[in-house]
C-alpha atoms as a PDB file:
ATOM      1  CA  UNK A   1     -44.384  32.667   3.856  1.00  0.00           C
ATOM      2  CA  UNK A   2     -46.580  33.271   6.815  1.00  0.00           C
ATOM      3  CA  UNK A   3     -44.076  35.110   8.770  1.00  0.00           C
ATOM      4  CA  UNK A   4     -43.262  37.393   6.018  1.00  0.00           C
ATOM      5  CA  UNK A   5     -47.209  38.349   5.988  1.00  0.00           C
ATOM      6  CA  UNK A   6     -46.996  38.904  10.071  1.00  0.00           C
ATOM      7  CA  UNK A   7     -44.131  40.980   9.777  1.00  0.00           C
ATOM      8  CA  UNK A   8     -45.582  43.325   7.308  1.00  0.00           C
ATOM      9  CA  UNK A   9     -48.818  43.091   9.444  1.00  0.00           C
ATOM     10  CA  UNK A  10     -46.187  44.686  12.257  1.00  0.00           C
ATOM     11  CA  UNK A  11     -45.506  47.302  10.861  1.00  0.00           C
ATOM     12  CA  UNK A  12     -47.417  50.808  10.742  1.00  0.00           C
ATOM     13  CA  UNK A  13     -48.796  51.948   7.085  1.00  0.00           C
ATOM     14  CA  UNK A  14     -46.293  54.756   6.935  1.00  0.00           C
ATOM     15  CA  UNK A  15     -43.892  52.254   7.247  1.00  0.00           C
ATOM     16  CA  UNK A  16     -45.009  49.768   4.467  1.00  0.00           C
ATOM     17  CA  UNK A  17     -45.391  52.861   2.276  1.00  0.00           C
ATOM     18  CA  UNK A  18     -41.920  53.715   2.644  1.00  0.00           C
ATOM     19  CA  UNK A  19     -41.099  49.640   1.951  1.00  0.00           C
ATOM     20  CA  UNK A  20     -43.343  49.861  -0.929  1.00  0.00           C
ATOM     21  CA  UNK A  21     -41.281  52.801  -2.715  1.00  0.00           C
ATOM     22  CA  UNK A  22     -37.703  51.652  -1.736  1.00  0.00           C
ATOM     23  CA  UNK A  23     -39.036  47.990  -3.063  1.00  0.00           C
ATOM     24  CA  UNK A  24     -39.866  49.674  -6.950  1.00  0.00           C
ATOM     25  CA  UNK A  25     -36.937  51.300  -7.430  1.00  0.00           C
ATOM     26  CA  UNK A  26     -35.266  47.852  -6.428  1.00  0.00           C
ATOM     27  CA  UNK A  27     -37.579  46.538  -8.993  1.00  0.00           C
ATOM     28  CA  UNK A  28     -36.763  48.979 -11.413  1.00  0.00           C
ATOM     29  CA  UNK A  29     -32.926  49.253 -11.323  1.00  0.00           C
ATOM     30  CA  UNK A  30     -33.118  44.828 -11.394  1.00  0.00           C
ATOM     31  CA  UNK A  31     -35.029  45.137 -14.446  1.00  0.00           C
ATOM     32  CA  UNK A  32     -32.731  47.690 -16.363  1.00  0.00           C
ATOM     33  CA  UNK A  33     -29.791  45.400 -14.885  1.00  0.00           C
ATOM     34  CA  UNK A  34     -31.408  42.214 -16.329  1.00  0.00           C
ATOM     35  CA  UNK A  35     -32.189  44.613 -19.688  1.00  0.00           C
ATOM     36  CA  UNK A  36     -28.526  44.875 -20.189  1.00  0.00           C
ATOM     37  CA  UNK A  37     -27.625  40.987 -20.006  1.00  0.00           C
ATOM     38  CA  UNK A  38     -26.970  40.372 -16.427  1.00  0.00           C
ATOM     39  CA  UNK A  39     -29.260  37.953 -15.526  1.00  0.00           C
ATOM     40  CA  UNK A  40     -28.157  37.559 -11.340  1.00  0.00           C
ATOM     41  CA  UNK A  41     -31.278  39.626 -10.469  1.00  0.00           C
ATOM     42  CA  UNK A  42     -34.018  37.535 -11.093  1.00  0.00           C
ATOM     43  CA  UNK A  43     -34.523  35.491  -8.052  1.00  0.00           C
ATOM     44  CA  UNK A  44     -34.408  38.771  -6.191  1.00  0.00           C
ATOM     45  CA  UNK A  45     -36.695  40.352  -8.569  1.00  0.00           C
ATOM     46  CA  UNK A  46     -39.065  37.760  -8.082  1.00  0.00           C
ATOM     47  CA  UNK A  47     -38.809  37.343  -4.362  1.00  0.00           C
ATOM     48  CA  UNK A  48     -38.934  41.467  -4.875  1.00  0.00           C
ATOM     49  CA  UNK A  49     -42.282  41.045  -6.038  1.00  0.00           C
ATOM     50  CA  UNK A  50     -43.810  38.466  -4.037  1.00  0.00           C
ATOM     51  CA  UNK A  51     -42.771  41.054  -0.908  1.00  0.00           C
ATOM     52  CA  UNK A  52     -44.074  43.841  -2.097  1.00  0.00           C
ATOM     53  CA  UNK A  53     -47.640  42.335  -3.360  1.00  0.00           C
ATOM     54  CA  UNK A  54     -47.846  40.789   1.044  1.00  0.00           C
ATOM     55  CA  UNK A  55     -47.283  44.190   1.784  1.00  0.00           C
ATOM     56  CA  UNK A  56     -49.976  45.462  -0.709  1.00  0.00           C
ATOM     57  CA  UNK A  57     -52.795  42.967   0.855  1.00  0.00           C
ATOM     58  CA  UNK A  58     -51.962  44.260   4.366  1.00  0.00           C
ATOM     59  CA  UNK A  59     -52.841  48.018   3.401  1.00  0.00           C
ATOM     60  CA  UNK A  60     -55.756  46.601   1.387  1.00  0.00           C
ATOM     61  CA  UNK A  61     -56.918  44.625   4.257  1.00  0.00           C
ATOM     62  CA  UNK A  62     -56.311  47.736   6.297  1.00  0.00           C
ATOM     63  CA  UNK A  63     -58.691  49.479   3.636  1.00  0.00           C
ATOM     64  CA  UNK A  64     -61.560  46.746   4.019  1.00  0.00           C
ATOM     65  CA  UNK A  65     -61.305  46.886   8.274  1.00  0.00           C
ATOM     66  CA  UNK A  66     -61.321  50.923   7.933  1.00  0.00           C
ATOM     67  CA  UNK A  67     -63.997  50.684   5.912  1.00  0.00           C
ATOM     68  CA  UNK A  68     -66.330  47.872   7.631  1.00  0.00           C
ATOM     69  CA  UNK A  69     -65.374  49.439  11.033  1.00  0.00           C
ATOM     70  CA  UNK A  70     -66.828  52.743   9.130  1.00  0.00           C
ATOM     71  CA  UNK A  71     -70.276  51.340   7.771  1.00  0.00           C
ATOM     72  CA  UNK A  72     -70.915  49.592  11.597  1.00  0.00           C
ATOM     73  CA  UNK A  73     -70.475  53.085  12.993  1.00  0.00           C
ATOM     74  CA  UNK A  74     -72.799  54.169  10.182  1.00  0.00           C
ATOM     75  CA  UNK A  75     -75.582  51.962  11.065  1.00  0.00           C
END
């Protein structure tokens, strides 16, 4: 699981954006496939998920370092 954080950490935010959007509609066309009875896409919806939430705590802690880095210059 560790690696999968460090590779998201790799990449530039421009990149995890695009990762982020191509990610929900994978989401969203495995839910309307589970919706109509085929049930395959649920591992991958989960795994899905648990990718796209890593990728969501590296912009965050891009966020917090922008903004620390920020109030240090501030003071």
């Amino acid at each position: 699981m560790k690696e999968n954080a460090d590779k998201a950490r790799a990449l530039d935010t421009a990149e995890i954006h695009k990762q982020l959007r191509e990610a929900q509609e994978q989401m969203f066309r495995l839910r309307f496939q589970m919706r109509l009875g085929q049930m395959d896409g649920l591992k991958k919806y989960r795994g899905l998920k648990k990718e796209r939430a890593r990728m969501l705590t590296v912009l965050r802690e891009r966020e917090g370092n922008a903004d620390a880095g920020a109030a240090r210059g501030k003071s």
